[in-house]
N, C-alpha and C. Protein backbone atom coordinates (compact mmCIF):
# COMPACT_ATOMS: atom_id res chain seq x y z
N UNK A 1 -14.29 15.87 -9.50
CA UNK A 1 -13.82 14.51 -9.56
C UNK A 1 -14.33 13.78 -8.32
N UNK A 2 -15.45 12.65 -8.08
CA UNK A 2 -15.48 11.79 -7.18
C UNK A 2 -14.33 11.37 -6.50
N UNK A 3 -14.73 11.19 -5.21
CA UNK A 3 -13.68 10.41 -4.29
C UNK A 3 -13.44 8.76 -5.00
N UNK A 4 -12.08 8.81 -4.07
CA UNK A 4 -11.72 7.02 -4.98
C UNK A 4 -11.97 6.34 -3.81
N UNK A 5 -12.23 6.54 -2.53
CA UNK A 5 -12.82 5.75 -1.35
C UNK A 5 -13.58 4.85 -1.66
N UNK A 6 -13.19 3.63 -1.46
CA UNK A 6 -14.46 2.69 -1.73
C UNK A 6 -14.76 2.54 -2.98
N UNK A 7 -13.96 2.63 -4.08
CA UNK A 7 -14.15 2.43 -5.14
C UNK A 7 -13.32 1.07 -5.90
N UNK A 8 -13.63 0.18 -6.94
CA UNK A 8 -12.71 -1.03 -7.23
C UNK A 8 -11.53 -0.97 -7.12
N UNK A 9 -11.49 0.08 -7.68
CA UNK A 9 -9.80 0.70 -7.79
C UNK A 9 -8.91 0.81 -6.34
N UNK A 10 -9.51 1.54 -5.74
CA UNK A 10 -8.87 1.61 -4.37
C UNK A 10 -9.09 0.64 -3.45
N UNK A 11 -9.80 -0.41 -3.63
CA UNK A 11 -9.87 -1.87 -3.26
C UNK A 11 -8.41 -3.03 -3.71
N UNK A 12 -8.41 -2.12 -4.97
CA UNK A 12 -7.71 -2.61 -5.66
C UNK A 12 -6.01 -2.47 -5.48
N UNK A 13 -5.80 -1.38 -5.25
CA UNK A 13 -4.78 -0.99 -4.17
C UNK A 13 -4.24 -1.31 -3.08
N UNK A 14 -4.89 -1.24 -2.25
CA UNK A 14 -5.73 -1.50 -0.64
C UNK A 14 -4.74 -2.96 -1.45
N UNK A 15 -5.33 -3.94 -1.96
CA UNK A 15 -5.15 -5.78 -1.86
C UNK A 15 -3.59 -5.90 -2.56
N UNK A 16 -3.06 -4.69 -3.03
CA UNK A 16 -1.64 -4.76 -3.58
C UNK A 16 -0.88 -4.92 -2.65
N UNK A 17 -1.05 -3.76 -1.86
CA UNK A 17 -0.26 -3.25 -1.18
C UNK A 17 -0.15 -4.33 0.12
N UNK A 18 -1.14 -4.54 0.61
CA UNK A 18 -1.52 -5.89 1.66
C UNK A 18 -0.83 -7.00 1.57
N UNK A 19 -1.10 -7.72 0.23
CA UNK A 19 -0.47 -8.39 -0.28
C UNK A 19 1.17 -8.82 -0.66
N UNK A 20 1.72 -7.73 -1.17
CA UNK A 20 2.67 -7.58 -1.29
C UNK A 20 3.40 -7.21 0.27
N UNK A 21 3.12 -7.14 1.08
CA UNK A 21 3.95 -7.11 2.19
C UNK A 21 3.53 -8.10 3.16
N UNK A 22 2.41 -9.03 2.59
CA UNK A 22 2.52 -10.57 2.82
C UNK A 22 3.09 -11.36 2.76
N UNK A 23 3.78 -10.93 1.36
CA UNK A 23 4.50 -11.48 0.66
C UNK A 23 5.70 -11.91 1.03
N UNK A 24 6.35 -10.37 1.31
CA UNK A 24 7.65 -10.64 2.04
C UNK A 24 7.75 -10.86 3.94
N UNK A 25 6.50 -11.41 3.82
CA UNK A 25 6.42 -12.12 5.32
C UNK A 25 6.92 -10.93 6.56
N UNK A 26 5.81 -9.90 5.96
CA UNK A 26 6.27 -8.47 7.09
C UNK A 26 5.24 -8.55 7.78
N UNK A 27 5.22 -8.29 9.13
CA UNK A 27 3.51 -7.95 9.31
C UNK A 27 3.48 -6.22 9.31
N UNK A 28 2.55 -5.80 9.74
CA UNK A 28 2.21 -4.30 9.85
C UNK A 28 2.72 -3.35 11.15
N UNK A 29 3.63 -4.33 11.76
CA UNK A 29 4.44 -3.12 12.79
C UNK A 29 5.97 -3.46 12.03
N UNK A 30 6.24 -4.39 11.80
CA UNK A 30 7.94 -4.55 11.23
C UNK A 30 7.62 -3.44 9.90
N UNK A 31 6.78 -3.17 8.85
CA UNK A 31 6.70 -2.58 7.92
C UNK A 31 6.66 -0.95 8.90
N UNK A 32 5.78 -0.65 9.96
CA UNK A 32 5.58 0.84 10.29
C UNK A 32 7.02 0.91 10.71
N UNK A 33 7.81 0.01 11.53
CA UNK A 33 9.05 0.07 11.76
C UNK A 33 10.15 1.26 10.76
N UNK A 34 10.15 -0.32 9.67
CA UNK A 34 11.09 0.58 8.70
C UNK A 34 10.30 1.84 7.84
N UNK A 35 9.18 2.13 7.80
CA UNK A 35 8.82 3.45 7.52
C UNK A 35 9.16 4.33 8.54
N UNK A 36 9.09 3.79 9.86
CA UNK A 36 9.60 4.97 11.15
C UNK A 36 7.93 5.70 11.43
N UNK A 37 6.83 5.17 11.23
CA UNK A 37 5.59 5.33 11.45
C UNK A 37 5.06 4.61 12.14
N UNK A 38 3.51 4.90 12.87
CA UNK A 38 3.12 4.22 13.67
C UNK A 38 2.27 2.59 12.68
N UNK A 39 1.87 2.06 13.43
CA UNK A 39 1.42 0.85 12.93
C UNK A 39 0.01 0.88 12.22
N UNK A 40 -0.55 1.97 13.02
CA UNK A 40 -1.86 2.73 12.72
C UNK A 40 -1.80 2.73 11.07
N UNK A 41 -0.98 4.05 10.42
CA UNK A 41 -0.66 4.25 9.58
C UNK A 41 -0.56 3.13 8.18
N UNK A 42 0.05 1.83 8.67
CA UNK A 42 0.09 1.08 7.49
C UNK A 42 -2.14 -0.10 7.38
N UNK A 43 -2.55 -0.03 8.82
CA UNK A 43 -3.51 -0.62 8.94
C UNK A 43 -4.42 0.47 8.16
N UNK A 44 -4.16 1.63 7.96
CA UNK A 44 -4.91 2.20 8.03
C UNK A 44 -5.10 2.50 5.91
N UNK A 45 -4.04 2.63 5.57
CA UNK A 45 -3.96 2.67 4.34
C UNK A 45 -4.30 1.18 3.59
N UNK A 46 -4.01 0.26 3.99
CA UNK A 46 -4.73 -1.26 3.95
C UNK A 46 -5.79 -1.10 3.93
N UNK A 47 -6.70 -0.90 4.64
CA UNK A 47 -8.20 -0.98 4.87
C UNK A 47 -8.68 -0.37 3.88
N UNK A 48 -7.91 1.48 3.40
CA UNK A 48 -8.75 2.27 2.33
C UNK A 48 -9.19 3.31 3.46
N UNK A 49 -8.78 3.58 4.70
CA UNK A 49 -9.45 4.10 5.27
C UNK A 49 -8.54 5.84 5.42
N UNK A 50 -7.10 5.59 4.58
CA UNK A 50 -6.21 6.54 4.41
C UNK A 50 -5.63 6.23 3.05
N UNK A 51 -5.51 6.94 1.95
CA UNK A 51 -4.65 7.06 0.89
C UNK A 51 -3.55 7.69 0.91
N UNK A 52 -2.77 7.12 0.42
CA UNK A 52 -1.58 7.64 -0.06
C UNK A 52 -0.91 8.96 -1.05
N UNK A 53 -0.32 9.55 -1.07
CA UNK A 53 -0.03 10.46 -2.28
C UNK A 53 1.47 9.82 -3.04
N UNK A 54 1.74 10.06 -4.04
CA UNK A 54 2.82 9.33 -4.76
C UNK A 54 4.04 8.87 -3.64
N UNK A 55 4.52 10.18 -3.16
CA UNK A 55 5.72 9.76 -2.22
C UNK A 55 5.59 9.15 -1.48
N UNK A 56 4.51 9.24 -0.63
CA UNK A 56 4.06 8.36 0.28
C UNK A 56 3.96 6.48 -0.21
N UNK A 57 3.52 6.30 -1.53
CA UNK A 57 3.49 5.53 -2.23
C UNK A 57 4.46 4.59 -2.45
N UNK A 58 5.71 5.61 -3.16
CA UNK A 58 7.15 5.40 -3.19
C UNK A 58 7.87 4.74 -2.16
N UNK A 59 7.63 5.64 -0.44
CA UNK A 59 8.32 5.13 0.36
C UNK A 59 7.75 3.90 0.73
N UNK A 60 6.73 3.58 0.82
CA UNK A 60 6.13 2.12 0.90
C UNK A 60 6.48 1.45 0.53
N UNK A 61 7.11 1.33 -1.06
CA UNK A 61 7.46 0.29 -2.24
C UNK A 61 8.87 0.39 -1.54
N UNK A 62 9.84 1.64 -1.31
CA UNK A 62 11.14 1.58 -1.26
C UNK A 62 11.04 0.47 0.22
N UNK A 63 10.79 0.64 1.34
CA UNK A 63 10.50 -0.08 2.30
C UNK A 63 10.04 -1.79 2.20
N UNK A 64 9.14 -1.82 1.33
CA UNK A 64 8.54 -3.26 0.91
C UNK A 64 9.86 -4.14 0.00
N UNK A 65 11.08 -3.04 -0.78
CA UNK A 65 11.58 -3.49 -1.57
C UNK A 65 10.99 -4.10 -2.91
N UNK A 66 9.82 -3.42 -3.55
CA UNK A 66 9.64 -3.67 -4.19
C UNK A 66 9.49 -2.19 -5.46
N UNK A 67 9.46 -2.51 -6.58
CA UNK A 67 9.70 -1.27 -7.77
C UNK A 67 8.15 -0.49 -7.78
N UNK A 68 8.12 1.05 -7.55
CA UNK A 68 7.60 1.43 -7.98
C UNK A 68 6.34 0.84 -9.14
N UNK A 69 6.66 0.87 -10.04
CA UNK A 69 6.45 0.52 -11.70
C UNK A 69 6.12 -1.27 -11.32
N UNK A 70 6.87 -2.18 -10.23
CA UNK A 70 6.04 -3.38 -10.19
C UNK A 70 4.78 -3.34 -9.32
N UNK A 71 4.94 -2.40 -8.50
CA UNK A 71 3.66 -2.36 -7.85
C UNK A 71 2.52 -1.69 -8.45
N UNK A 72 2.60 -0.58 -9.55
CA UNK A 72 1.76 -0.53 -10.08
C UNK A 72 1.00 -1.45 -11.41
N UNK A 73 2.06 -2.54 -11.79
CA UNK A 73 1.58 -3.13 -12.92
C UNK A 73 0.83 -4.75 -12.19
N UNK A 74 1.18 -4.47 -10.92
CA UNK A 74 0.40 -5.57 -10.54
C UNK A 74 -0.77 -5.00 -9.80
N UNK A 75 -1.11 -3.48 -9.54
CA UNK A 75 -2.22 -2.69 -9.22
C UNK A 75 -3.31 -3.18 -11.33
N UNK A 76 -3.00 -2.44 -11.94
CA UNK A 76 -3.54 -2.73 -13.08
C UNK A 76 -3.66 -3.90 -13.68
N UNK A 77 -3.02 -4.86 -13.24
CA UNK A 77 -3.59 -6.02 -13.48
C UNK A 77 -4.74 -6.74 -12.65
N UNK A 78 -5.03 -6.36 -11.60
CA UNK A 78 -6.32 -6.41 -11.21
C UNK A 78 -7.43 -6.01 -11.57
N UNK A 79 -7.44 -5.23 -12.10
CA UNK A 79 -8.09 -3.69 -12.39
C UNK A 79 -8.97 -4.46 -13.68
């Protein structure tokens, strides 16, 4: 299976996730905050330059306050 680095998809991600914690007017240390991570960490998954695995995923959305299942249907609607 190819890497998803740099691929639409994970661009595509990458601009969800960004976005959506634009949204709620966080920047990227108040968000590493309530993850309890460094700031690195959220710049870094933004860019594409770190992926996520589901939980990791999860706690993002639980943190962002946003659903699972909405963050992915607004991932696939880009798509």
């Amino acid at each position: 299976m190819p890497r998803s680095q740099g691929t639409p998809q994970q661009e595509a991600l990458c601009a969800v996730l960004r976005a959506t914690r634009l949204d709620r007017k966080l920047t990227q240390v108040e968000l590493a905050e309530r993850l309890e991570r460094p700031q690195s960490f959220v710049s870094k998954y933004e860019c594409g330059e770190r992926r996520l695995d589901l939980v990791e995923l999860s706690e993002v959305c639980d943190a962002l306050e946003v659903a699972l299942r909405d963050l992915i249907a607004d991932y696939e609607s880009r798509l």
